[in-house]
Protein backbone atom coordinates (compact mmCIF):
# COMPACT_ATOMS: atom_id res chain seq x y z
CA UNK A 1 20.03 4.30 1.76
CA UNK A 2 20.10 0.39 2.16
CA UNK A 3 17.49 1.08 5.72
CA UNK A 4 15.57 3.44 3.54
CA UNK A 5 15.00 1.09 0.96
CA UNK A 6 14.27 -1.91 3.76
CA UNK A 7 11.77 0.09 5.40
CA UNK A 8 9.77 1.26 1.90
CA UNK A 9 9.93 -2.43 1.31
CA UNK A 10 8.20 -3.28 4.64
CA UNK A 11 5.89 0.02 4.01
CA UNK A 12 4.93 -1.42 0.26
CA UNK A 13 4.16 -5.07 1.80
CA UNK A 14 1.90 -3.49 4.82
CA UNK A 15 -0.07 -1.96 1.84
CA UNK A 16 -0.18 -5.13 -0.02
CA UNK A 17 -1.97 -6.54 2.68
CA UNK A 18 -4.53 -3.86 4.34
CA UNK A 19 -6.12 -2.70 1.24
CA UNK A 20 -7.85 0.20 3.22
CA UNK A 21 -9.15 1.25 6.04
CA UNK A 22 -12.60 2.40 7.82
CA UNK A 23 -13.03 5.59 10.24
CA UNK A 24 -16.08 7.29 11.64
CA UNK A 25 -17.31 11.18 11.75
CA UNK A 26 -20.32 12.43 13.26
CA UNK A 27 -22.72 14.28 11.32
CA UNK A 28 -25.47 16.71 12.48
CA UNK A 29 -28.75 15.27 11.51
CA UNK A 30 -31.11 17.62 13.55
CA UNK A 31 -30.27 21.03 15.18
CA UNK A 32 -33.19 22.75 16.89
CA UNK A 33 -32.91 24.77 19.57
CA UNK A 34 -30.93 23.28 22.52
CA UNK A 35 -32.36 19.33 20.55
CA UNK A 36 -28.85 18.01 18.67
CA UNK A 37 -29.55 14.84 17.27
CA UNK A 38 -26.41 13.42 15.36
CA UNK A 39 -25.33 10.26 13.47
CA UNK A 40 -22.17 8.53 13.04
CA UNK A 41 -21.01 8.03 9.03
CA UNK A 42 -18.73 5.15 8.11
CA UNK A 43 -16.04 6.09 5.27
CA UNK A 44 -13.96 3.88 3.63
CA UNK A 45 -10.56 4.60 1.73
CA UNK A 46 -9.76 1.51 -0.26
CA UNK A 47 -6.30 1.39 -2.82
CA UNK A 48 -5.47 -1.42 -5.20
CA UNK A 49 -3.01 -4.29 -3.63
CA UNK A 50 -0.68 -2.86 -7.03
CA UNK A 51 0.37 -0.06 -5.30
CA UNK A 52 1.78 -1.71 -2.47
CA UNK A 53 3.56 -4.32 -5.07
CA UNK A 54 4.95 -0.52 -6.89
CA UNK A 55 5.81 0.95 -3.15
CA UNK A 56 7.69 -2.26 -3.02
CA UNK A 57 9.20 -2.17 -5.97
CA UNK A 58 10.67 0.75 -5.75
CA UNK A 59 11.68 0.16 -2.11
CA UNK A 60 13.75 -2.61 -3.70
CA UNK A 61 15.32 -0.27 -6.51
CA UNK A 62 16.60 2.28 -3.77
CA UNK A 63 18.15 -0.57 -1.91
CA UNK A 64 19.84 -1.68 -4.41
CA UNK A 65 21.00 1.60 -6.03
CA UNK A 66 21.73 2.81 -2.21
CA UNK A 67 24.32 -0.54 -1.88
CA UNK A 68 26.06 0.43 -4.94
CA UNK A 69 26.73 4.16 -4.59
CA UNK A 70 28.52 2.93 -1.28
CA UNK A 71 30.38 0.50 -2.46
């Protein structure tokens, strides 16, 4: 449980610091005949910096929790 809870930790910080990302999809514009004519679209999927500080929270409650059930 203790590399679980290390590993949510370092998952929670990652999403503390990239607060999204950006990817591309084509999307048919024109379609006429054997004439395609297509566009790319940008998207963007943005979260709140809090999340990663509750990923990390609780990253830090199953490491601790997972130490003492061992012990």
């Amino acid at each position: 449980m203790k590399k679980a809870g290390i590993v949510i930790v370092i998952a929670g910080l990652l999403i503390t610091i990239f607060t999204g990302f950006k990817f591309v999809t084509k999307e048919k514009v024109v379609d006429i005949g054997s004439l395609e004519i297509s566009r790319d679209k940008n998207h963007f999927l943005n979260w709140s910096p809090l999340l990663g500080v509750a990923v990390m929270v609780f990253g830090g409650v199953v490491y601790l929790y997972g130490a003492k059930k061992q012990n």
